[in-house]
Each structure stands twice: as structure tokens, then as C-alpha cells.
C-alpha atoms as a PDB file:
ATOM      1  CA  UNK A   1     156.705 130.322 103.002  1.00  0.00           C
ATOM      2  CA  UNK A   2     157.041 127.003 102.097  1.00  0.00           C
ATOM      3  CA  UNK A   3     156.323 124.124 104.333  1.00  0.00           C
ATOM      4  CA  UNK A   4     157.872 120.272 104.132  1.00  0.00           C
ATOM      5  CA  UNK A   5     156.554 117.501 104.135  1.00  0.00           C
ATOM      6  CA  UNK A   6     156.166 115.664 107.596  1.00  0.00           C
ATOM      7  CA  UNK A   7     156.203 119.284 109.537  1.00  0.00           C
ATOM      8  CA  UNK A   8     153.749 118.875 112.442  1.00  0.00           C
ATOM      9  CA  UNK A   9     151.097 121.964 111.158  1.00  0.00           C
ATOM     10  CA  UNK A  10     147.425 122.686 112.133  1.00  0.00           C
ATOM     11  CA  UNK A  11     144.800 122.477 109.306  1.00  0.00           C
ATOM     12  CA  UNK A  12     140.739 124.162 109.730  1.00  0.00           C
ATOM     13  CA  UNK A  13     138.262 122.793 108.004  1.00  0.00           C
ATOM     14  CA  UNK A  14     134.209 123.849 108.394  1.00  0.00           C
ATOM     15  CA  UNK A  15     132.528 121.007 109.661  1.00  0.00           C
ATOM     16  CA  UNK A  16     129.068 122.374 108.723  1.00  0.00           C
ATOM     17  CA  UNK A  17     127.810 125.722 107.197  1.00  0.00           C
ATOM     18  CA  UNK A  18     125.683 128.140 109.476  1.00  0.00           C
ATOM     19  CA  UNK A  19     122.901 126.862 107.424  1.00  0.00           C
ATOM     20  CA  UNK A  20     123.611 123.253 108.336  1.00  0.00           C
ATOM     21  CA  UNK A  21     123.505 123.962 112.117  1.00  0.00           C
ATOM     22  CA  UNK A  22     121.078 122.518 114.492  1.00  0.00           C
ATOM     23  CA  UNK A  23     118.139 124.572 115.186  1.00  0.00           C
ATOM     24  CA  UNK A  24     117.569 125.983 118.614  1.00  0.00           C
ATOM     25  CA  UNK A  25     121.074 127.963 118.564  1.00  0.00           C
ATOM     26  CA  UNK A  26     121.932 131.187 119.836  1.00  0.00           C
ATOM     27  CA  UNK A  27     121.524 133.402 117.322  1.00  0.00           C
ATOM     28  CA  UNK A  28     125.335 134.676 117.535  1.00  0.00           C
ATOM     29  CA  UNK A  29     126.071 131.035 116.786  1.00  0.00           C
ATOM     30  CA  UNK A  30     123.590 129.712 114.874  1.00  0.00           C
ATOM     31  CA  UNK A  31     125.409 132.531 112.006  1.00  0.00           C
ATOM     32  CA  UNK A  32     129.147 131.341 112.563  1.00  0.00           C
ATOM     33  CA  UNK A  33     130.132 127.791 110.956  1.00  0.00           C
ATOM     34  CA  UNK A  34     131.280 125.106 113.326  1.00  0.00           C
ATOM     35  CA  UNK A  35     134.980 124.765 112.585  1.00  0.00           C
ATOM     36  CA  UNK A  36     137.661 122.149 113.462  1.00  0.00           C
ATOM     37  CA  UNK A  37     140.873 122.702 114.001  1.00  0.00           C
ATOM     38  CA  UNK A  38     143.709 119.891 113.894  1.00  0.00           C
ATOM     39  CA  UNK A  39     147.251 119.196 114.179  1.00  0.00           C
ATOM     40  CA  UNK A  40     148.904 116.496 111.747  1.00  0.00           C
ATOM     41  CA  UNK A  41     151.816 116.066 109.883  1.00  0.00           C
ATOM     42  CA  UNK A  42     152.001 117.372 106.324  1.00  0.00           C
ATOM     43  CA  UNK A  43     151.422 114.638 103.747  1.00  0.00           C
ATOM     44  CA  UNK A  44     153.564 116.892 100.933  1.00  0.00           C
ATOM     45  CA  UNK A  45     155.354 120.330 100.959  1.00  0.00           C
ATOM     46  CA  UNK A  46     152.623 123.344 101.022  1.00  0.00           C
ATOM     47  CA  UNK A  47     152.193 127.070 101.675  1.00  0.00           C
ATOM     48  CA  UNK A  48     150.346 128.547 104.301  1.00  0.00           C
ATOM     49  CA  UNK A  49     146.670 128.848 103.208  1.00  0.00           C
ATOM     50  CA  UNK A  50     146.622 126.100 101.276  1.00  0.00           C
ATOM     51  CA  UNK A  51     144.001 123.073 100.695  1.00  0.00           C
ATOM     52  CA  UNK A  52     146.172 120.345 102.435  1.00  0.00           C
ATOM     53  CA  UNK A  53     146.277 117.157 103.900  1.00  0.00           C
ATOM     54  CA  UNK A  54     148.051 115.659 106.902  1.00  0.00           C
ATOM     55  CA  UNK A  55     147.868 112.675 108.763  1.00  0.00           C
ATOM     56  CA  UNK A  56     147.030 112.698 112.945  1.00  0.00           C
ATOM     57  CA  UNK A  57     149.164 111.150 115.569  1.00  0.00           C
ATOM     58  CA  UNK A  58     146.454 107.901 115.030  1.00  0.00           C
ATOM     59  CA  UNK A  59     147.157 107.604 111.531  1.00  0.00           C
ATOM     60  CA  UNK A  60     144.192 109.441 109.862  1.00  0.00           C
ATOM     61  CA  UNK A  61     144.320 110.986 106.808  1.00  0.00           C
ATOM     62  CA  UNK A  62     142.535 115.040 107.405  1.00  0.00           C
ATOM     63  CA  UNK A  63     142.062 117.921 104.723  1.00  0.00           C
ATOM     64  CA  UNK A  64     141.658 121.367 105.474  1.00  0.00           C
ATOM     65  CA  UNK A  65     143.839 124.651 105.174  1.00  0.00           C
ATOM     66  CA  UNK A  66     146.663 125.048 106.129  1.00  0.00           C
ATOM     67  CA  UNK A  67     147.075 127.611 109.069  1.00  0.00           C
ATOM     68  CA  UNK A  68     149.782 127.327 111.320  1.00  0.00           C
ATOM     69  CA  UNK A  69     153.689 125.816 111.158  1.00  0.00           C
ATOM     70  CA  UNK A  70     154.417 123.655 114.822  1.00  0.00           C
ATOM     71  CA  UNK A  71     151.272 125.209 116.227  1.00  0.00           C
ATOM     72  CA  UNK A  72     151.102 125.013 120.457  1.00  0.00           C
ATOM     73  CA  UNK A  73     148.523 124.956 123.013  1.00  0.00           C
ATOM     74  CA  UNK A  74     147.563 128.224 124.427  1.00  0.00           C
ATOM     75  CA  UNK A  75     144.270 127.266 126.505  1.00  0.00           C
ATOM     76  CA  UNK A  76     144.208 127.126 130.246  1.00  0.00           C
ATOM     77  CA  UNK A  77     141.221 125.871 132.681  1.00  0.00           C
ATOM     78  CA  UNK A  78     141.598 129.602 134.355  1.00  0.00           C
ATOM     79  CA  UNK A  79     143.042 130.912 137.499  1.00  0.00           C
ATOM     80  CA  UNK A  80     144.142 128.532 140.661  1.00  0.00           C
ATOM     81  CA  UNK A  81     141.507 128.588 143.091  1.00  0.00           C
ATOM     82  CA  UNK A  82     143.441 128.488 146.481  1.00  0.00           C
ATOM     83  CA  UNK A  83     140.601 127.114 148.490  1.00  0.00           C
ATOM     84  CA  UNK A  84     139.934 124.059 146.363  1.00  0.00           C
ATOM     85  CA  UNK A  85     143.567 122.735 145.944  1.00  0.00           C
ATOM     86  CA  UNK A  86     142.862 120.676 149.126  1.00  0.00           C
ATOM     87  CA  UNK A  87     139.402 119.307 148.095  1.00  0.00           C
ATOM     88  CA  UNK A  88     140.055 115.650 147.995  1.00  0.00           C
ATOM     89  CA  UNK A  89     142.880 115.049 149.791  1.00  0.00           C
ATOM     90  CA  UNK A  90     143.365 113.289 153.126  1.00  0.00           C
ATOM     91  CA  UNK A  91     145.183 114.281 155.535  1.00  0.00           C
ATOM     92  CA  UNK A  92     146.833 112.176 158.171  1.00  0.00           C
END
């Protein structure tokens, strides 16, 4: 599928090699590369999978691969916790 220019995508890009990491890791993570992930707009038309670049909401310029078209945000902070919605607040 091909992707034009000025879409709003998300690019990864490995910010350092397993080899690279700091020492004193878990092992599980010491093995996986640190990755970032980033949402820009598309500096020229691309496919999916793709070396690209894009350009973030502050006007940086980014490379990575291309991985997802008008990507959202999927992450939560967890459940409510009923007892702690008053924590802070004054009554009266």
C-alpha cells in the first residue's frame, strides 16, 4: 500500500543493539534492542516497511521504518481504583 506524503504514520528505529546495552540488565533484556517508536508526518510517499523519514509535531526530522498508517494510542495506567478517586480532594 502506498502511503502520501504528509500522512501522520509511526516509524521504529533501534536506538542501540543488545550489544550496545548497559551492563547490569536483566538478562531477558539485556538480549532485546532498545527500540523507539514515533509518530511524524511522512516527508515523501512510501510503503509500509520502508526506510523513511518524517518530521514530529516539533519540527524534527526522524528516520526509521515505516510501520503503521494514522497509528493511535492503546496504553492505559490500568484499572480505576475506587478507593483512591477521593485521595486529595477536600471536602466542604
Amino acid at each position: 500500500m502506498r502511503v502520501a506524503k504528509g500522512t501522520w504514520v509511526e516509524i521504529e528505529s533501534i536506538v542501540l543493539k543488545p550489544e550496545e546495552r548497559a551492563p547490569g540488565l536483566p538478562e531477558d533484556t539485556a538480549k532485546t534492542p532498545y527500540v523507539l517508536r514515533l509518530s511524524g508526518f511522512l516527508e515523501e510517499e512510501a510503503e509500509v516497511g520502508q526506510e523513511v523519514a518524517v518530521k514530529s509535531l516539533v519540527g524534527r526530522t526522524h528516520h526509521g521504518v515505516l510501520r503503521a498508517v494514522n497509528p493511535s494510542y492503546d496504553h492505559s495506567f490500568g484499572a480505576t481504583v475506587p478507593e483512591l478517586l477521593h485521595v486529595g480532594l477536600r471536602e466542604g
